[in-house]
Structures are given as C-alpha cells and as structure tokens.
PDB file of N, CA and C in Angstrom:
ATOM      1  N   UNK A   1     -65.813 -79.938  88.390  1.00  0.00           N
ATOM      2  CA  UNK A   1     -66.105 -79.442  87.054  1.00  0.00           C
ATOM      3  C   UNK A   1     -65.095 -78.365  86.690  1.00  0.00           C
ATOM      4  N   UNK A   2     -64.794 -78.792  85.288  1.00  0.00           N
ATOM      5  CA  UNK A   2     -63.183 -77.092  85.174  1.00  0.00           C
ATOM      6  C   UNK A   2     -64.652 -76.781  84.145  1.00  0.00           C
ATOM      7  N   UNK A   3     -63.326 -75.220  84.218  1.00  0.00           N
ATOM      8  CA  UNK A   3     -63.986 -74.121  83.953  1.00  0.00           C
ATOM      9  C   UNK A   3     -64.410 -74.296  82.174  1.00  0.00           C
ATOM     10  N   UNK A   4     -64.844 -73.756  81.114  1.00  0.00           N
ATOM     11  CA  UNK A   4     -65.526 -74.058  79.885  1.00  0.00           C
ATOM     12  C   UNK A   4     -64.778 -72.852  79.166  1.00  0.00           C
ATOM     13  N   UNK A   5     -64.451 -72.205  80.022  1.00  0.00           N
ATOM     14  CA  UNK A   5     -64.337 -70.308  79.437  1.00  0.00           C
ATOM     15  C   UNK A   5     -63.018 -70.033  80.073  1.00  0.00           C
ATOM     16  N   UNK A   6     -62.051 -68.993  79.381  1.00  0.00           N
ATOM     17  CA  UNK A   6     -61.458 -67.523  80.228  1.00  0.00           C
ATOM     18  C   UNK A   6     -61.265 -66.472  79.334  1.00  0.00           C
ATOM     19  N   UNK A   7     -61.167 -65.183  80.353  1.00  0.00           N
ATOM     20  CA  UNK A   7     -60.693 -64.148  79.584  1.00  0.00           C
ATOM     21  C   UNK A   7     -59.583 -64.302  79.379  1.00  0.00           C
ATOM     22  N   UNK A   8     -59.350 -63.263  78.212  1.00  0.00           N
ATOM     23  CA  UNK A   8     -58.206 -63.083  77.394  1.00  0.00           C
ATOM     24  C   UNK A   8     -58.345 -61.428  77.126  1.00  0.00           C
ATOM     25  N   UNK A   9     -56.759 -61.012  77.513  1.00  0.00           N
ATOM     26  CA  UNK A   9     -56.868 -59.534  77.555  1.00  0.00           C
ATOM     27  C   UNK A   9     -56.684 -59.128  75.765  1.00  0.00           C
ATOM     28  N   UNK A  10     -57.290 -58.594  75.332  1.00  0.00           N
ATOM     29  CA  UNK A  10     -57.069 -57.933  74.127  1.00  0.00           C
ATOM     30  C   UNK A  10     -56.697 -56.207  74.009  1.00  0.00           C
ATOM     31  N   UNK A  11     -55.965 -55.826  72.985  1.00  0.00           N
ATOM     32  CA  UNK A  11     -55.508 -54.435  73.047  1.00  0.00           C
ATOM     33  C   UNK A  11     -56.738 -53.410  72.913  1.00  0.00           C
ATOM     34  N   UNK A  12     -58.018 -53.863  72.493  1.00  0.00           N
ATOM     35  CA  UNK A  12     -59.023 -52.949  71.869  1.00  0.00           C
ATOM     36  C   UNK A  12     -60.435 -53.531  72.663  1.00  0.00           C
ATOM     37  N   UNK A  13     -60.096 -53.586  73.722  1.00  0.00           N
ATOM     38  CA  UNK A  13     -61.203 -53.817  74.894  1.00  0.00           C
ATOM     39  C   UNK A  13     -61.953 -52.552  74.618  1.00  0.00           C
ATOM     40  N   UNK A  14     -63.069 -51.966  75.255  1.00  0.00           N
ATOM     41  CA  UNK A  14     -63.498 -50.975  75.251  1.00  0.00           C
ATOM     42  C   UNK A  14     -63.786 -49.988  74.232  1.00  0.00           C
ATOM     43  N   UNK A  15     -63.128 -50.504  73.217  1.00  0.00           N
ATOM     44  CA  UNK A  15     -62.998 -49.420  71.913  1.00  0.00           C
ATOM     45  C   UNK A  15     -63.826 -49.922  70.915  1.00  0.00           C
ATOM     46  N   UNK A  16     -64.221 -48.898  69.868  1.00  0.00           N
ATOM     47  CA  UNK A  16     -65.141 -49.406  68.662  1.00  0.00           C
ATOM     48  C   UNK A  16     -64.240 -49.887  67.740  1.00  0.00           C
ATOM     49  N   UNK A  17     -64.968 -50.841  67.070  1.00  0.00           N
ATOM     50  CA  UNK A  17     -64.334 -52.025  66.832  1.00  0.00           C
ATOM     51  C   UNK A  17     -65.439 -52.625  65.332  1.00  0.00           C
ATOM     52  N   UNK A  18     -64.672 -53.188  64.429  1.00  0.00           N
ATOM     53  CA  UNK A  18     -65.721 -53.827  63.538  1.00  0.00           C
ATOM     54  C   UNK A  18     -65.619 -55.093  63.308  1.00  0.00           C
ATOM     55  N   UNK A  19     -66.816 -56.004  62.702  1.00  0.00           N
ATOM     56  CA  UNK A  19     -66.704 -57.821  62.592  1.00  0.00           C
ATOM     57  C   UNK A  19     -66.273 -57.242  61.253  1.00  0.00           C
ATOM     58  N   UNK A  20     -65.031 -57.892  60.747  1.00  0.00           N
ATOM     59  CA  UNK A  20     -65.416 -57.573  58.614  1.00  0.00           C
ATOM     60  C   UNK A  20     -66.222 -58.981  58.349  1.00  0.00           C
ATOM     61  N   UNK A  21     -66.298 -59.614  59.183  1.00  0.00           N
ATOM     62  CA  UNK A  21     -67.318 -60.590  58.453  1.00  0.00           C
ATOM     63  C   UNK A  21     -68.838 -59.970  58.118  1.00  0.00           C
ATOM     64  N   UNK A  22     -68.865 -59.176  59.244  1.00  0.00           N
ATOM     65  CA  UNK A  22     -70.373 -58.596  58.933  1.00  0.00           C
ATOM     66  C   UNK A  22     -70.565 -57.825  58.481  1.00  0.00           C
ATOM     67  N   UNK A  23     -69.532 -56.490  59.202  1.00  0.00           N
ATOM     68  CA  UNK A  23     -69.637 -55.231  58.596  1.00  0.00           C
ATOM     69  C   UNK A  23     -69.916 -54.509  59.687  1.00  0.00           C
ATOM     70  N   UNK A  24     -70.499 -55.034  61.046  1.00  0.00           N
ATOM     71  CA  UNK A  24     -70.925 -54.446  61.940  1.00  0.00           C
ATOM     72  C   UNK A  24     -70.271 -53.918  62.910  1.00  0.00           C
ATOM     73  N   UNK A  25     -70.497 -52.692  63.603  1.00  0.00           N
ATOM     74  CA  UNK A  25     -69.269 -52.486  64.289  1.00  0.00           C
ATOM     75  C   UNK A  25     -70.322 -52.044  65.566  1.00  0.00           C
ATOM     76  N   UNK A  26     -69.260 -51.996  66.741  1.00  0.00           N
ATOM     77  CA  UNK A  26     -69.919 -51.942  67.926  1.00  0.00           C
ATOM     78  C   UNK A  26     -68.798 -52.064  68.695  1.00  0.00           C
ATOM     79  N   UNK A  27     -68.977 -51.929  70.147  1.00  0.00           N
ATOM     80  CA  UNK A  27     -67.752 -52.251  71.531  1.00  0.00           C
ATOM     81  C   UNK A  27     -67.685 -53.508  71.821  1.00  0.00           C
ATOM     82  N   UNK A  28     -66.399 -53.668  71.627  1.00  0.00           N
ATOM     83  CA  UNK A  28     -65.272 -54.812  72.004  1.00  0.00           C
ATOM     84  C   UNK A  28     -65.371 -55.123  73.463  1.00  0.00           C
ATOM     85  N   UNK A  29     -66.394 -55.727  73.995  1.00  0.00           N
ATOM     86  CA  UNK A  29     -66.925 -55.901  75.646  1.00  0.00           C
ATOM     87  C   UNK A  29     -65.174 -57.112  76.297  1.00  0.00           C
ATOM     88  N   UNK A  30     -65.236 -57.756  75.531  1.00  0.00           N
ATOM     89  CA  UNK A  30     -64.724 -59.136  76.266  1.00  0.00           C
ATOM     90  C   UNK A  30     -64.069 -60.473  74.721  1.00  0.00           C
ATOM     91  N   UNK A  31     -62.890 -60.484  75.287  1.00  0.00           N
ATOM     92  CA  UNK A  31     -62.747 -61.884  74.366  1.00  0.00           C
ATOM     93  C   UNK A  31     -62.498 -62.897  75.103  1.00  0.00           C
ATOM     94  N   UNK A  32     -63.008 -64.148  75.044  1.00  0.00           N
ATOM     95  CA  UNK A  32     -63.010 -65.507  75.808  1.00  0.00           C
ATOM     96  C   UNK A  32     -62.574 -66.716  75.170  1.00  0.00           C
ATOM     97  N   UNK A  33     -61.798 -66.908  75.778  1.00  0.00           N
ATOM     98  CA  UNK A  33     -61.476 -68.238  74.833  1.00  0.00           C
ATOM     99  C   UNK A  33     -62.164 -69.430  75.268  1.00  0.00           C
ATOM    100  N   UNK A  34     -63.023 -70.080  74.532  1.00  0.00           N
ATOM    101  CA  UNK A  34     -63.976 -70.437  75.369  1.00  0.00           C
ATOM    102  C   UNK A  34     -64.170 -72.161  74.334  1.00  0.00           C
ATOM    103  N   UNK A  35     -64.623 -73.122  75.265  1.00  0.00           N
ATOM    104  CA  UNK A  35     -65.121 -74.182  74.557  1.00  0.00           C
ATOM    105  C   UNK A  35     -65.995 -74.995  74.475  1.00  0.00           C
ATOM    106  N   UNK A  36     -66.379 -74.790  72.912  1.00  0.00           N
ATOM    107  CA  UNK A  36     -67.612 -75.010  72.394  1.00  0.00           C
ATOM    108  C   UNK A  36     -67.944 -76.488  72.030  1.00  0.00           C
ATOM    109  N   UNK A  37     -66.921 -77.514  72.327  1.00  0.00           N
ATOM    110  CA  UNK A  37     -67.498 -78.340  72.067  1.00  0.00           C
ATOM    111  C   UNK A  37     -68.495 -79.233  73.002  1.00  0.00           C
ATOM    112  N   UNK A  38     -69.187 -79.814  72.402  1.00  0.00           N
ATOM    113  CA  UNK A  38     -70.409 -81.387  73.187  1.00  0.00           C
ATOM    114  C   UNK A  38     -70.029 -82.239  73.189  1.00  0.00           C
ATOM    115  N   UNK A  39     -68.748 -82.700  73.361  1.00  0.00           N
ATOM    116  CA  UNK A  39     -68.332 -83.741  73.742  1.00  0.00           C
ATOM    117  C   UNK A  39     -67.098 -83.927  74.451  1.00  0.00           C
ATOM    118  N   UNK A  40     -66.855 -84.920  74.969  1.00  0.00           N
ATOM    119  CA  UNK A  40     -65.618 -85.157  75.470  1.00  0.00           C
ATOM    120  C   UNK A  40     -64.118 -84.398  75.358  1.00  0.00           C
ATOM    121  N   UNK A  41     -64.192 -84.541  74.057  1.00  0.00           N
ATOM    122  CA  UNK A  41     -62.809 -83.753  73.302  1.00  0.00           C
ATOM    123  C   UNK A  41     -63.168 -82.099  73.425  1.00  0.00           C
ATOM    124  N   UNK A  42     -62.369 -81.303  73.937  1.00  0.00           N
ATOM    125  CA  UNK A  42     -62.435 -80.030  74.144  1.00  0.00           C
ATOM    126  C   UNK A  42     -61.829 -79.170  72.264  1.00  0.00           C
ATOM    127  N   UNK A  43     -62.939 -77.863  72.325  1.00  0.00           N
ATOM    128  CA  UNK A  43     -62.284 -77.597  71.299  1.00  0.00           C
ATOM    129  C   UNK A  43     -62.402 -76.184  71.603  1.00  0.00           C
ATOM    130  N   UNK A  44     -61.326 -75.483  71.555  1.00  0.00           N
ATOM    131  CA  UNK A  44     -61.316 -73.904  72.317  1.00  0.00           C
ATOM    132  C   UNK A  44     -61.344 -72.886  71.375  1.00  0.00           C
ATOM    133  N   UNK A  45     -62.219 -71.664  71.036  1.00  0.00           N
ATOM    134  CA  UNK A  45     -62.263 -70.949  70.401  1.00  0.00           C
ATOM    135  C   UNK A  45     -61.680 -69.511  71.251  1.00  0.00           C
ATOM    136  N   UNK A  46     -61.162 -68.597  70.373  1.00  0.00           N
ATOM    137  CA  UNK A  46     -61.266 -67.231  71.143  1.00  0.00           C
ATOM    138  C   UNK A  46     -62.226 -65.981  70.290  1.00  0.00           C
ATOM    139  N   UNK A  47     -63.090 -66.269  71.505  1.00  0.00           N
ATOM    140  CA  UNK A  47     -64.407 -65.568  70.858  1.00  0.00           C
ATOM    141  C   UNK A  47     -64.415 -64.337  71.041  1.00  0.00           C
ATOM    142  N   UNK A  48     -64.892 -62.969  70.068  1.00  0.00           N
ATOM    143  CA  UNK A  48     -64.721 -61.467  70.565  1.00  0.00           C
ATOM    144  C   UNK A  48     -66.616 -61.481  71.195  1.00  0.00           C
ATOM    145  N   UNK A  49     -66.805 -61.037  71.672  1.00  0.00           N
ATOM    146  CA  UNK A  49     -67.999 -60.095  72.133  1.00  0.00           C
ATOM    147  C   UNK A  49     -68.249 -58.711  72.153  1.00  0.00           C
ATOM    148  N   UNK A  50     -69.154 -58.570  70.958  1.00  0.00           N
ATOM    149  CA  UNK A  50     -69.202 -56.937  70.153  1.00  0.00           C
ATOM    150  C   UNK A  50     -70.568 -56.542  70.968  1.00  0.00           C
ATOM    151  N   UNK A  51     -70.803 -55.621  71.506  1.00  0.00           N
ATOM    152  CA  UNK A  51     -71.659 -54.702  72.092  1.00  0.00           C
ATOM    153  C   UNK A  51     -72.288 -53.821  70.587  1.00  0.00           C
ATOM    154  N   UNK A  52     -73.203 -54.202  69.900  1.00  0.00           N
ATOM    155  CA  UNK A  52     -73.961 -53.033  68.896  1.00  0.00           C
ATOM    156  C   UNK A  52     -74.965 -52.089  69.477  1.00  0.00           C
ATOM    157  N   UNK A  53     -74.916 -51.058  68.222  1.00  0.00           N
ATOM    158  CA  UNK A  53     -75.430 -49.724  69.066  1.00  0.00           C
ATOM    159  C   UNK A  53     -76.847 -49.943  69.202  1.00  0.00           C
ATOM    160  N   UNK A  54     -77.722 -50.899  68.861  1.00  0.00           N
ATOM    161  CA  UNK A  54     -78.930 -51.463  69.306  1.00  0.00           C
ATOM    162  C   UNK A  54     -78.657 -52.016  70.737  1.00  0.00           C
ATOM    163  N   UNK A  55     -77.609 -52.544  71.604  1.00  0.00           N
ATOM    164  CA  UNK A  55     -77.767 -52.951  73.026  1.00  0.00           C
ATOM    165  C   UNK A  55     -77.458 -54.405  72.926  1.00  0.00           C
ATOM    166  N   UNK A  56     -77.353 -55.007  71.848  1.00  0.00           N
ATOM    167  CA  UNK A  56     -77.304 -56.554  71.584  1.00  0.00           C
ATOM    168  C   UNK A  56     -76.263 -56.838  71.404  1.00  0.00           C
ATOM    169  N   UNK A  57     -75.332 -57.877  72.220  1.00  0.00           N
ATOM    170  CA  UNK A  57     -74.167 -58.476  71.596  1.00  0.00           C
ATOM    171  C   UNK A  57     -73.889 -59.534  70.824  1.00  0.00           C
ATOM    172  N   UNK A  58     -72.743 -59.792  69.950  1.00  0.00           N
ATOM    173  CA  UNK A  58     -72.722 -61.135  69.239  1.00  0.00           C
ATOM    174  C   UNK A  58     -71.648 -61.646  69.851  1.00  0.00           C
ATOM    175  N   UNK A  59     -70.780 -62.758  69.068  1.00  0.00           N
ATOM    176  CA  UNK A  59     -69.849 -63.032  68.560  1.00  0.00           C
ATOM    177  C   UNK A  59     -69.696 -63.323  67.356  1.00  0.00           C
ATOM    178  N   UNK A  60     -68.060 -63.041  67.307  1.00  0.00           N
ATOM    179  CA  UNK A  60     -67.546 -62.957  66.374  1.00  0.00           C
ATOM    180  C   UNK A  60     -66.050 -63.932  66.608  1.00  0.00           C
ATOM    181  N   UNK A  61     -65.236 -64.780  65.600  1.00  0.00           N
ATOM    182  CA  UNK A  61     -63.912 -65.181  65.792  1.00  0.00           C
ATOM    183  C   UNK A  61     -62.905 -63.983  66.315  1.00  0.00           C
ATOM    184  N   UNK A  62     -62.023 -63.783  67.211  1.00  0.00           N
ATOM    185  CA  UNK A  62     -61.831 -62.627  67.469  1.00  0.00           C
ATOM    186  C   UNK A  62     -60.477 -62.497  66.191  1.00  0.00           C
ATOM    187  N   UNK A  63     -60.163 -63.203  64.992  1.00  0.00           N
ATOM    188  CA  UNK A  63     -59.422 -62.514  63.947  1.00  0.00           C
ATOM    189  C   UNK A  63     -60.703 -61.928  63.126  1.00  0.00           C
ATOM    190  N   UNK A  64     -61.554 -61.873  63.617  1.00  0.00           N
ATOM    191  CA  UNK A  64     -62.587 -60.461  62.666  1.00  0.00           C
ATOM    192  C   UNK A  64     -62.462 -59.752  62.851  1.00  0.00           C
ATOM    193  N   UNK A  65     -61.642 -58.699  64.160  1.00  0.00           N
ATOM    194  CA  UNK A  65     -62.149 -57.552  64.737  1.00  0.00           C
ATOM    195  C   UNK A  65     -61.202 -56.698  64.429  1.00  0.00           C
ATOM    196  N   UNK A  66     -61.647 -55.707  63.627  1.00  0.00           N
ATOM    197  CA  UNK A  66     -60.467 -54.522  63.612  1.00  0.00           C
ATOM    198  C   UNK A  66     -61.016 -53.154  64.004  1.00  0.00           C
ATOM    199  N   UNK A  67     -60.355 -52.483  64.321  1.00  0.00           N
ATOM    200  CA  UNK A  67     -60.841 -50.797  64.921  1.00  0.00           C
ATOM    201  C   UNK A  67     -61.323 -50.068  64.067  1.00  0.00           C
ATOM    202  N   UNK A  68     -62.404 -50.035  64.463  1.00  0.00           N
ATOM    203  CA  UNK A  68     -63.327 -49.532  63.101  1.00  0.00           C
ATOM    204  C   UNK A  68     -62.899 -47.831  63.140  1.00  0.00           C
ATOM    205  N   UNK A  69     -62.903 -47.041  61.880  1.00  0.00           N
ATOM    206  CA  UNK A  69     -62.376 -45.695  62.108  1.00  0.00           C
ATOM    207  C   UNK A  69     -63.564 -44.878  61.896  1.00  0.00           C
TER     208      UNK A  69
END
C-alpha cells in the first residue's frame, strides 16, 4: 500500500496565520499534500491545517493562508 499523504515544509509553520476564505485565523500546524481521491486515479491536494483558538483544526487549500497581523 503507498502512502495517501506527505509533508510539505511551509515558511509559516508554527505561526498565526489566516484562511481568507473564512476569515479565521489560527496556527499553521502542518501542510500535506495529500490525496483525496476514491478512486483509482489519484488526485493530490496541498492541504494547510489551521489549529483555532477553540482547540479545533480545519483545512484549508494551503493558497488561503496568509500571516495574519
């Protein structure tokens, strides 16, 4: 079985960070490029993973994420 996922180093790991899709901002845990598809044909996204100040993470496309000020 190969792997589904990897990391991908990004410049703003660790740092606060915002989705502008949402508006929400939170820590930049991890981006993965990862694939989401159910079928046969692979389709690879690079996903951000935002840490919000509630404890909950999302994703987000990681061209959402900018350093929130």
């Amino acid at each position: 079985m190969t792997e589904r996922y990897e990391y991908v180093p990004h410049r703003l790991l660790r740092r606060r960070v915002r989705d502008v899709a949402s508006g929400t901002e939170g820590v930049l845990m991890a981006v993965i490029n990862e694939d989401v598809s159910d079928s046969v044909r692979h389709h690879w996204v690079e996903l951000a993973y935002i840490r919000a100040a509630s404890g909950r993470e999302f994703t987000t496309p990681v061209g959402n994420v900018e350093p929130a000020e």
